[in-house]
N, C-alpha and C. Protein backbone atom coordinates (compact mmCIF):
# COMPACT_ATOMS: atom_id res chain seq x y z
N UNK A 1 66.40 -41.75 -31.07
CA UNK A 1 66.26 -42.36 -32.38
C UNK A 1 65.05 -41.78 -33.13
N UNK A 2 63.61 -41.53 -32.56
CA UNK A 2 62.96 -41.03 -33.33
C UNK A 2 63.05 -39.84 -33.51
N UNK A 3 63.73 -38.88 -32.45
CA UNK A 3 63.76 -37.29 -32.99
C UNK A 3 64.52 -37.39 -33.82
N UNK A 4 65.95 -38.37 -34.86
CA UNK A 4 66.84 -37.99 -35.61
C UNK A 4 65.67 -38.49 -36.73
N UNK A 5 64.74 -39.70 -36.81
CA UNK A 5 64.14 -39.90 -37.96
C UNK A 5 62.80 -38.65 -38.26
N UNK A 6 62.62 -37.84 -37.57
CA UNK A 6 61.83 -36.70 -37.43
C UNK A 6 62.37 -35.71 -37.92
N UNK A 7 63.44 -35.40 -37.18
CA UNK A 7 64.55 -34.13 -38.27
C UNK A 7 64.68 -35.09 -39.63
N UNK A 8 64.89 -36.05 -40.02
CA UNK A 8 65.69 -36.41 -41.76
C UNK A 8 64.39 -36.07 -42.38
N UNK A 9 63.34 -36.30 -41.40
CA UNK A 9 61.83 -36.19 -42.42
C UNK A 9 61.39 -35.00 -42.73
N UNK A 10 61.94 -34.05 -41.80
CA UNK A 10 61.68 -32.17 -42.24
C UNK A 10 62.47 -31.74 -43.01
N UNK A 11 63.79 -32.00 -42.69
CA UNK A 11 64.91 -31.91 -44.02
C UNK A 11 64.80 -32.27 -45.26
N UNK A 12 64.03 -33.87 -45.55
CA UNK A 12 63.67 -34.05 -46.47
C UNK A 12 62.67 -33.50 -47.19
N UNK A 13 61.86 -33.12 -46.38
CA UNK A 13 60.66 -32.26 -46.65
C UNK A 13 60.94 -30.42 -47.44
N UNK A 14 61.47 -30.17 -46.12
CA UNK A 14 62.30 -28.88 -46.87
C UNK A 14 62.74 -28.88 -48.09
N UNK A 15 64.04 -29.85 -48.57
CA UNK A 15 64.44 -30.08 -49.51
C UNK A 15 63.59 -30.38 -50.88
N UNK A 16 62.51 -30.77 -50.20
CA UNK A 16 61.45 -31.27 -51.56
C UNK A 16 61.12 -30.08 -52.04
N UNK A 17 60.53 -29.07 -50.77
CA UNK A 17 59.70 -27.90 -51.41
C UNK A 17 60.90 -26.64 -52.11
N UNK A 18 61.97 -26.69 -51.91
CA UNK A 18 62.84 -26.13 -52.17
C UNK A 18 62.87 -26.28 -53.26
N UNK A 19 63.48 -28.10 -54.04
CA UNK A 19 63.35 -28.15 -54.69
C UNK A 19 62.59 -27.48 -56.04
N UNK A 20 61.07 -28.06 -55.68
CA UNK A 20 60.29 -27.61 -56.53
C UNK A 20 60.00 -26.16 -56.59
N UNK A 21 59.93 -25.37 -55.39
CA UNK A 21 60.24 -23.80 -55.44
C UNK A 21 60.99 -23.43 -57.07
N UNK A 22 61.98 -24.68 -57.16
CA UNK A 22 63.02 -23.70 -58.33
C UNK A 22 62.99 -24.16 -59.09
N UNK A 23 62.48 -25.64 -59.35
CA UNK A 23 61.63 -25.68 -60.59
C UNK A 23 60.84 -25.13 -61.48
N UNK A 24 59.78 -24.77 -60.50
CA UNK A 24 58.51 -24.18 -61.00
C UNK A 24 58.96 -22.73 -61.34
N UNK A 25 59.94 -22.14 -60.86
CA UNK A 25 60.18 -20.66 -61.33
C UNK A 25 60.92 -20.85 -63.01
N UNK A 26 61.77 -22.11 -62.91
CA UNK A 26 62.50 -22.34 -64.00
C UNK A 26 60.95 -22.56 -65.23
N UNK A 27 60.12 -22.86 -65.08
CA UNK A 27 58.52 -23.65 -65.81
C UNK A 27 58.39 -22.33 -66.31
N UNK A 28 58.18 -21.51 -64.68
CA UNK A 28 57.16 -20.03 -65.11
C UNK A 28 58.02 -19.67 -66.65
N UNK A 29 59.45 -19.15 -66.15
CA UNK A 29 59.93 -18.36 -67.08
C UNK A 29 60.34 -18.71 -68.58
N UNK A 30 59.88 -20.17 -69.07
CA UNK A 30 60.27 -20.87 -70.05
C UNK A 30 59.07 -21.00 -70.58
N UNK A 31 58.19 -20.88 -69.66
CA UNK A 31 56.51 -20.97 -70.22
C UNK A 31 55.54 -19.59 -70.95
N UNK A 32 56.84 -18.27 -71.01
CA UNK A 32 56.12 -17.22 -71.18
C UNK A 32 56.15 -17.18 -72.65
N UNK A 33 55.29 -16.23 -72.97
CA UNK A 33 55.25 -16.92 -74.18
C UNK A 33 55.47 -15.79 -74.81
N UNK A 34 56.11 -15.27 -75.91
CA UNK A 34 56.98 -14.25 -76.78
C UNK A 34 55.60 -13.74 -77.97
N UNK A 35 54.75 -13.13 -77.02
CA UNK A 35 53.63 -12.11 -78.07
C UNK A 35 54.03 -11.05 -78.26
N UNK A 36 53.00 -10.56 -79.65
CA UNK A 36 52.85 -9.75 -79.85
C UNK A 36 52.21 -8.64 -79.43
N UNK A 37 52.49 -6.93 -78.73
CA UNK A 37 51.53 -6.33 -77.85
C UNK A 37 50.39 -6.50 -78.69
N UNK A 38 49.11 -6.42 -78.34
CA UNK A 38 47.95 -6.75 -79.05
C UNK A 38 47.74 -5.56 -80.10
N UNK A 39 48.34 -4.59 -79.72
CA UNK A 39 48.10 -2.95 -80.50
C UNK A 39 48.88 -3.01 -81.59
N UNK A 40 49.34 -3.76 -81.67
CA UNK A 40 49.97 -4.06 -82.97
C UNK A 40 49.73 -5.26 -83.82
N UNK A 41 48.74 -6.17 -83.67
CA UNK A 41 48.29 -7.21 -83.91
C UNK A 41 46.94 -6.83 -84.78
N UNK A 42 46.92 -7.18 -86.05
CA UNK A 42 45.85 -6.43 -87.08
C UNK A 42 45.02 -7.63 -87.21
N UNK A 43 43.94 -7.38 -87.33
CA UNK A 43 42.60 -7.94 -87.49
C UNK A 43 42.75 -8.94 -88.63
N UNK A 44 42.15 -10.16 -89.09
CA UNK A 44 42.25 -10.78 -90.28
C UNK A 44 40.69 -11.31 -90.02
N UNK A 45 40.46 -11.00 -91.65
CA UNK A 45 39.05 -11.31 -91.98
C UNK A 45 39.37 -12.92 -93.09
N UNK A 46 37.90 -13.60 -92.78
CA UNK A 46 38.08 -14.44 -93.91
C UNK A 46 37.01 -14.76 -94.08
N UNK A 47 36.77 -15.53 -95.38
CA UNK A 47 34.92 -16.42 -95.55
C UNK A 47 35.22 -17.51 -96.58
N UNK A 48 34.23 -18.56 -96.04
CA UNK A 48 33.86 -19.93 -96.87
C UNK A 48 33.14 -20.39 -96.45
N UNK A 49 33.29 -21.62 -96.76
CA UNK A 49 32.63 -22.98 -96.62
C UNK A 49 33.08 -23.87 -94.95
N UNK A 50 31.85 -24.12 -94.26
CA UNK A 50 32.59 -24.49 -93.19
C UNK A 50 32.28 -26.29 -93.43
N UNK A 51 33.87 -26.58 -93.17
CA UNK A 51 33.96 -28.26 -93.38
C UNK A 51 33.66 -29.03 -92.18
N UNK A 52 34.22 -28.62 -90.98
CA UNK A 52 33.50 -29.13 -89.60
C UNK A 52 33.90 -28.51 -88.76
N UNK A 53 32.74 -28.85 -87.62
CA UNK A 53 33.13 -28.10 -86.30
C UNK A 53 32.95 -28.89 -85.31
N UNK A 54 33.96 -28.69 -84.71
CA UNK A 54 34.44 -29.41 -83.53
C UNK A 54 34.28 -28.56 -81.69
N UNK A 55 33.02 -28.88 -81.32
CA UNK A 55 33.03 -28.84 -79.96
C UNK A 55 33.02 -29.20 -78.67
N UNK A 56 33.97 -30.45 -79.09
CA UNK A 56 34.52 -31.42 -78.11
C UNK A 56 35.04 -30.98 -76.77
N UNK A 57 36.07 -29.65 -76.92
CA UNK A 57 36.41 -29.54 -75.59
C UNK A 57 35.58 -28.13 -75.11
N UNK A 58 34.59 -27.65 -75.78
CA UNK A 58 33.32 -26.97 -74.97
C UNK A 58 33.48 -27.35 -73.66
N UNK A 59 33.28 -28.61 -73.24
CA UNK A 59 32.24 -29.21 -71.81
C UNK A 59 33.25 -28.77 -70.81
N UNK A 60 35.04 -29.00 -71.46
CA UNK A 60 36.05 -28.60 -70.70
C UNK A 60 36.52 -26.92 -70.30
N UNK A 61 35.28 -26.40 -71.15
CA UNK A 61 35.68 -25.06 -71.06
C UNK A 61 36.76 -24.57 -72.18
N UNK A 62 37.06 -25.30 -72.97
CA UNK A 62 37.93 -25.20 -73.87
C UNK A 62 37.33 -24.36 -75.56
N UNK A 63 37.86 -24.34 -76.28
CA UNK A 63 37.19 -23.83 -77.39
C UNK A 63 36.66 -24.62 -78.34
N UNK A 64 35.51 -23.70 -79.33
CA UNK A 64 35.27 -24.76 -80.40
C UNK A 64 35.91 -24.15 -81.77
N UNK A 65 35.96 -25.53 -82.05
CA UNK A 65 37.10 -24.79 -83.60
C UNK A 65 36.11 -25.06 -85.29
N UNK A 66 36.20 -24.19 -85.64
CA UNK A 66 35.33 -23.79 -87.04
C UNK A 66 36.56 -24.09 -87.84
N UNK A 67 36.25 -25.23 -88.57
CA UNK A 67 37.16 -25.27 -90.03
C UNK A 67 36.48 -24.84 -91.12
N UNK A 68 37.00 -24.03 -91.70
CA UNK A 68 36.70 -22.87 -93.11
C UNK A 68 37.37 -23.20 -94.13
N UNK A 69 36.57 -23.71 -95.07
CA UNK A 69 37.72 -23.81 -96.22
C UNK A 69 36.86 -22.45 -97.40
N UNK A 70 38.08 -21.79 -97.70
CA UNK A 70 38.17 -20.46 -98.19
C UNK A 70 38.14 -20.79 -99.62
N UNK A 71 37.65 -19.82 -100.71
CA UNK A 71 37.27 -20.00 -101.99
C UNK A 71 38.51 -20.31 -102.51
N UNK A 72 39.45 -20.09 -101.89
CA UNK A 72 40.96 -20.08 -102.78
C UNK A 72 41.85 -21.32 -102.35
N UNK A 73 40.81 -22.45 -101.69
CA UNK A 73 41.18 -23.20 -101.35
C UNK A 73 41.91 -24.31 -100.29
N UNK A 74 42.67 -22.66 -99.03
CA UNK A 74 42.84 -22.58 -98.14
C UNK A 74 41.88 -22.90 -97.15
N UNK A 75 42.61 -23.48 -96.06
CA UNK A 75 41.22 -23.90 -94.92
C UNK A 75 41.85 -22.68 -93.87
N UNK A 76 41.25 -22.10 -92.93
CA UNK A 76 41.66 -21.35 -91.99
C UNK A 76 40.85 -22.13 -90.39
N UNK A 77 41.33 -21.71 -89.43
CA UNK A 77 40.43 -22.19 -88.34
C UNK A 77 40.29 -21.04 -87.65
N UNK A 78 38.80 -21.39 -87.67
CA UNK A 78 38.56 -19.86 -86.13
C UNK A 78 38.37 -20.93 -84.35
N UNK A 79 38.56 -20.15 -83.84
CA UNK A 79 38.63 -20.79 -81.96
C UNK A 79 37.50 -19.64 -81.44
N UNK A 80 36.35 -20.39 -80.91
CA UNK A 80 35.14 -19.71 -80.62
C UNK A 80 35.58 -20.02 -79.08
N UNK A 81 36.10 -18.99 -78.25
CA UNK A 81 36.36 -19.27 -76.74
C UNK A 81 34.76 -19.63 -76.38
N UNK A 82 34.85 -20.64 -75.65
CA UNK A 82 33.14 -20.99 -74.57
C UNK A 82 33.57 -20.14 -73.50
N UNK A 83 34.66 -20.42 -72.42
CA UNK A 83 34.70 -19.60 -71.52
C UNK A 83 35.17 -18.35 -71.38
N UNK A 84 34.23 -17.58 -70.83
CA UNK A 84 34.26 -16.16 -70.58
C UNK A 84 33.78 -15.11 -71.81
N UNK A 85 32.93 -16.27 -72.97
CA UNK A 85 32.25 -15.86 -73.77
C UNK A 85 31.23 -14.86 -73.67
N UNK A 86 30.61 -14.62 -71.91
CA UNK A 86 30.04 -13.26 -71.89
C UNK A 86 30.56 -11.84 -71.94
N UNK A 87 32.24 -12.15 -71.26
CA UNK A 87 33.00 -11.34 -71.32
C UNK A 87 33.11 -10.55 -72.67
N UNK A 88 32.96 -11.18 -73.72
CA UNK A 88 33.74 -11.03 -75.56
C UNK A 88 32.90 -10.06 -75.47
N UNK A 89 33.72 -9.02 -76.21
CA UNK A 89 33.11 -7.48 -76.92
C UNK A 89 32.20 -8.10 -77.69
N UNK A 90 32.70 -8.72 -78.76
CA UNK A 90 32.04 -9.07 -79.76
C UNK A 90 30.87 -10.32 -79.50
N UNK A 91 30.35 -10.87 -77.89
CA UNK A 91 29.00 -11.65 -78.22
C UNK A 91 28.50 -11.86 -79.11
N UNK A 92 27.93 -10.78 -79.12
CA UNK A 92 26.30 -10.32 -80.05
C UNK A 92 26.58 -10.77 -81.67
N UNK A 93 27.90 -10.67 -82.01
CA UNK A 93 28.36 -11.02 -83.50
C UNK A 93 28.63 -12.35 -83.71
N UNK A 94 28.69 -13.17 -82.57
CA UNK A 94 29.32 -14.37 -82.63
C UNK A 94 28.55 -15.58 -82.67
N UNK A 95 27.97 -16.48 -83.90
CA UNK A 95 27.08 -17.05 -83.81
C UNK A 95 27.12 -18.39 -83.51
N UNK A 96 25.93 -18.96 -83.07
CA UNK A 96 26.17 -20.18 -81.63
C UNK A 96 26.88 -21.09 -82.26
N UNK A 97 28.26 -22.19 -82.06
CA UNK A 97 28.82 -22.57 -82.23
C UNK A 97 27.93 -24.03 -82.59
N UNK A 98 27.04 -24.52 -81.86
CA UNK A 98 26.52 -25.90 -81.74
C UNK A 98 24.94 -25.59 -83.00
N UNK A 99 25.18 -24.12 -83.94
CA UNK A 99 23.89 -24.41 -84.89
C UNK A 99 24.51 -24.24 -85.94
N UNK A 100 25.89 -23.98 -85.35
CA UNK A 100 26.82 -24.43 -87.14
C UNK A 100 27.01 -25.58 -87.63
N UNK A 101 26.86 -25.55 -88.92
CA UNK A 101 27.16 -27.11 -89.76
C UNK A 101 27.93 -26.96 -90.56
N UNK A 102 28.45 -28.18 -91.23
CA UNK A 102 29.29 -28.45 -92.38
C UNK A 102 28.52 -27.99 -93.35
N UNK A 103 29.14 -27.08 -94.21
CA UNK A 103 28.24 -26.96 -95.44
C UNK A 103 27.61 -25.40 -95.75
N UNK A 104 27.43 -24.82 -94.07
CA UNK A 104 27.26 -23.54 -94.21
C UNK A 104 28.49 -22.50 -94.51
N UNK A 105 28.00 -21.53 -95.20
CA UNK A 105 29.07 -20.54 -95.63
C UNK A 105 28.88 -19.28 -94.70
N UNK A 106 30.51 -18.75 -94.26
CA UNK A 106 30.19 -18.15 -92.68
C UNK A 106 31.54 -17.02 -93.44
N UNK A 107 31.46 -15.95 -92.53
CA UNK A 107 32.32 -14.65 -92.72
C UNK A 107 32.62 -14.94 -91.48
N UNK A 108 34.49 -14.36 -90.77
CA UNK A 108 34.85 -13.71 -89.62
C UNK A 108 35.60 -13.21 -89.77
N UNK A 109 36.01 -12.36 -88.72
CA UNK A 109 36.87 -11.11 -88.66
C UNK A 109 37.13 -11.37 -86.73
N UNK A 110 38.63 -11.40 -86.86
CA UNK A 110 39.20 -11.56 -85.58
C UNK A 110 40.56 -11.63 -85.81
N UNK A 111 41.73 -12.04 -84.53
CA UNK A 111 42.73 -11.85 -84.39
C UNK A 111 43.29 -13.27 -84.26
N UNK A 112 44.82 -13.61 -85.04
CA UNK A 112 45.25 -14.68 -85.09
C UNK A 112 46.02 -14.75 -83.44
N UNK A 113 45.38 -15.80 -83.10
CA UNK A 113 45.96 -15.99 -81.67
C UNK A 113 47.15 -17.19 -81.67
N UNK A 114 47.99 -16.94 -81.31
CA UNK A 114 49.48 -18.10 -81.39
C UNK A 114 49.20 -19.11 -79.68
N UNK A 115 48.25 -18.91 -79.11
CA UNK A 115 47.71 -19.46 -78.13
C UNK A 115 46.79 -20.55 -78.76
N UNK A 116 46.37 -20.25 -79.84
CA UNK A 116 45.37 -21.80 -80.60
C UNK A 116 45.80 -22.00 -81.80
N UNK A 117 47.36 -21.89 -81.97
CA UNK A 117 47.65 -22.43 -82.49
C UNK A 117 47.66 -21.99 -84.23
N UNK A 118 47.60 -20.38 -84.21
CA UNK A 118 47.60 -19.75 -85.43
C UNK A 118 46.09 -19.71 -85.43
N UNK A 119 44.98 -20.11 -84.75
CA UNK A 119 43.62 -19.77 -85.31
C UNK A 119 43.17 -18.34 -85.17
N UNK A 120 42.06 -18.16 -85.81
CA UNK A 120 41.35 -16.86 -85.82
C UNK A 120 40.37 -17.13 -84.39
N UNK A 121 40.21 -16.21 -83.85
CA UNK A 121 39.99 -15.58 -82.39
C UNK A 121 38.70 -14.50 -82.66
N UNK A 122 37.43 -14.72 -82.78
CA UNK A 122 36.74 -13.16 -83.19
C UNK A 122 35.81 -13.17 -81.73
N UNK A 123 37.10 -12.35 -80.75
CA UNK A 123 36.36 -11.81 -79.59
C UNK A 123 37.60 -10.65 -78.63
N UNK A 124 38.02 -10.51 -79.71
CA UNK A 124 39.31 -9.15 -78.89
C UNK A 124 38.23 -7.91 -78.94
N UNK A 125 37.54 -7.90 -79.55
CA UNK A 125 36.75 -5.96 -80.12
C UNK A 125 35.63 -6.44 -80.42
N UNK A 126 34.98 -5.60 -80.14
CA UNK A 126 33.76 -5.30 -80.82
C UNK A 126 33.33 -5.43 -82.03
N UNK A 127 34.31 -5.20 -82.72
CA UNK A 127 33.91 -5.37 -84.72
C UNK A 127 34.65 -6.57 -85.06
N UNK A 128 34.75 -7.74 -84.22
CA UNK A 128 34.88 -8.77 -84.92
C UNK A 128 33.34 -9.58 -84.80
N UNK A 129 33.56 -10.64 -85.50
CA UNK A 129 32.60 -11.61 -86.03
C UNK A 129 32.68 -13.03 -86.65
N UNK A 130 31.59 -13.56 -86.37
CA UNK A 130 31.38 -15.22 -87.12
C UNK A 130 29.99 -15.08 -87.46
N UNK A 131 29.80 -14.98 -88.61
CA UNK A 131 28.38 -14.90 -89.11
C UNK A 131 28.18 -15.74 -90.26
N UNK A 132 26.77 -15.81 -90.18
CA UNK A 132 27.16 -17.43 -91.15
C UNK A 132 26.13 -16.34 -92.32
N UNK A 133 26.54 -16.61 -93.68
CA UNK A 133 26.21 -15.36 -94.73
C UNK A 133 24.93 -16.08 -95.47
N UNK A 134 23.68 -15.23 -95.36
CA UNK A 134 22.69 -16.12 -96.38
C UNK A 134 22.27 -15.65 -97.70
């Protein structure tokens, strides 16, 4: 009696990881996401007025987001990656996220990433930037 409740419990077991084996492949391949090669992905510059910044999910390693509202009325958002921010070509151009304010007027130049959601990204190259203009 207990070796048959011992086999239903490996079987069941099996069956679980099986299961999810083909789940998770079904996740992977539904989860990829339909980019653009980056070499074909052109730079977009913009400048204004920054309305707020949000660096809430910093602590998570997440990004901080610069809302820009542009002379023409348009707001744009840039995504200042925190992690692996030493990595970014562009560091040295990229100015500290937590001494920006509402109110300052800032230039960037970076790449629209469909990973944040249409925001501007200025850390693919070297000649991008977030500079706040005086």
């Amino acid at each position: 009696m207990k070796k048959t409740i011992i086999i239903l419990i490996v079987l069941a077991l099996i069956a679980l990881f099986a299961y999810v084996f083909m789940i998770g492949g079904d996740v992977a391949e539904d989860s990829q996401l339909d980019e653009t090669p980056s070499e074909n992905v052109e730079d977009t510059e913009a400048a204004g007025t920054i309305v707020s910044v949000d660096t809430d999910q910093v602590a998570a390693d997440g990004p901080a987001f610069v809302t820009v509202l542009q002379e023409d009325e348009t707001e744009v958002v840039v995504a200042v990656p925190s992690m692996g921010i030493n990595l970014c070509p562009a560091q040295e151009n990229i100015a500290d996220v937590f001494e920006l304010e509402a109110g300052d007027e800032v230039e960037v130049r970076g790449r629209v990433d469909s990973g944040f959601e249409g925001a501007i990204v200025p850390c693919e190259s070297a000649d991008h930037y977030l500079r706040i203009v005086e």
